[in-house]
Protein backbone atom coordinates (compact mmCIF):
# COMPACT_ATOMS: atom_id res chain seq x y z
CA UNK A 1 32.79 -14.65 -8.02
CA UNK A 2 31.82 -12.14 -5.01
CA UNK A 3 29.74 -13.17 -1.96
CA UNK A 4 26.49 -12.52 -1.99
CA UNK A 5 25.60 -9.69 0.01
CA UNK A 6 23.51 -9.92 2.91
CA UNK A 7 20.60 -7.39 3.64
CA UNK A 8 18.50 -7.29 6.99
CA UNK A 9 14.45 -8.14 6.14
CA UNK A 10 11.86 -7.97 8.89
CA UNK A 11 8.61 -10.58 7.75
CA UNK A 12 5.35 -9.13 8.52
CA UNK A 13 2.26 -10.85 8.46
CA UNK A 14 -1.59 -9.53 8.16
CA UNK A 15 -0.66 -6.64 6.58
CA UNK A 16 -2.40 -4.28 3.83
CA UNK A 17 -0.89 -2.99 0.95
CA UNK A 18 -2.16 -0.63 -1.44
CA UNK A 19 -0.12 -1.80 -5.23
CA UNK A 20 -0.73 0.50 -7.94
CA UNK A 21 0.17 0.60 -11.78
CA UNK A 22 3.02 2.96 -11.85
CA UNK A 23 4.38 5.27 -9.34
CA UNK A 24 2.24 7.94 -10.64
CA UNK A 25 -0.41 7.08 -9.27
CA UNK A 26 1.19 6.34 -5.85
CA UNK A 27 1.78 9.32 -5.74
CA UNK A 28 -1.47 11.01 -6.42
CA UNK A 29 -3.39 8.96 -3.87
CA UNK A 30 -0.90 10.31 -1.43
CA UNK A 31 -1.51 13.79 -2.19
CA UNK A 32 -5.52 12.69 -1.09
CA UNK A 33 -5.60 13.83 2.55
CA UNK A 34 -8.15 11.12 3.20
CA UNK A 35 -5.97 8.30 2.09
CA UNK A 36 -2.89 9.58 3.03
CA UNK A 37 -3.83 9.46 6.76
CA UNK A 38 -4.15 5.97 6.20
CA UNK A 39 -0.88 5.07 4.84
CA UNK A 40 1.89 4.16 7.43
CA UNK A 41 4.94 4.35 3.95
CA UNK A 42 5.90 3.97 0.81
CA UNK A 43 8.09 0.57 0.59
CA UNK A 44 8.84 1.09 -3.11
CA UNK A 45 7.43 3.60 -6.03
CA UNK A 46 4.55 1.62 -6.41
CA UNK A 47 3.69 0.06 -3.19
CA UNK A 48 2.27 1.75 -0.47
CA UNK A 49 1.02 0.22 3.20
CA UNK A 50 -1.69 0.77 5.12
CA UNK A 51 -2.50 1.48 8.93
CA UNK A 52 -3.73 -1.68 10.55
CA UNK A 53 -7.76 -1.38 10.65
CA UNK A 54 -8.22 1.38 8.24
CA UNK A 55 -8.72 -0.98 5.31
CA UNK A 56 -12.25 -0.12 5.05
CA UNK A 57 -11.52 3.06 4.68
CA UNK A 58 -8.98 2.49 2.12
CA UNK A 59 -10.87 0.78 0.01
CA UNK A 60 -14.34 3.70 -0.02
CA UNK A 61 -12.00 6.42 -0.62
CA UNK A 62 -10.00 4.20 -3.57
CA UNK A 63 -13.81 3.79 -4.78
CA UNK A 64 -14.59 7.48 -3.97
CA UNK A 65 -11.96 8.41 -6.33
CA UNK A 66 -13.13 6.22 -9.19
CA UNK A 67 -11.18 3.65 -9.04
CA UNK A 68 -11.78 -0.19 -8.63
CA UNK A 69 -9.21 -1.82 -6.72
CA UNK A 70 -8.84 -5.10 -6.29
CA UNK A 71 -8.41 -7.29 -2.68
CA UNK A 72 -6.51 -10.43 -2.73
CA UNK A 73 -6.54 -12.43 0.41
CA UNK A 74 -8.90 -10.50 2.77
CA UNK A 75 -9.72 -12.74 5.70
CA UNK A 76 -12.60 -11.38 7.80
């Protein structure tokens, strides 16, 4: 049996993530100037986060674009 390997993880709380279907579609809403502003990285294919305070804005240019996301967990 090997060890089990040990990787570093930072825990960050209030944050904003953008999760879409494949990474596809990550990447087109990166190639949107508006939204890509927004977006502070790409933590896997399909997982994108978002600037502190620029949810808002997220979310009208998602809708803008004609799509419908979703918002689990918004505290106001």
């Amino acid at each position: 049996m090997q060890p089990a390997i040990r990787l570093p993880a930072k825990l960050h709380r209030r944050v904003c993530l953008v999760l879409t279907e494949d990474a596809v579609l990550a990447e087109e809403l990166l190639a949107r100037k508006k939204l890509a502003v927004d977006v502070l990285g790409r933590l896997t294919d399909r997982a994108l986060l978002v600037r502190p305070g620029r949810v808002e804005a997220v979310l009208e240019e998602l809708r803008k674009m004609g799509h419908t996301p979703s918002v689990i967990g918004k505290s106001v």
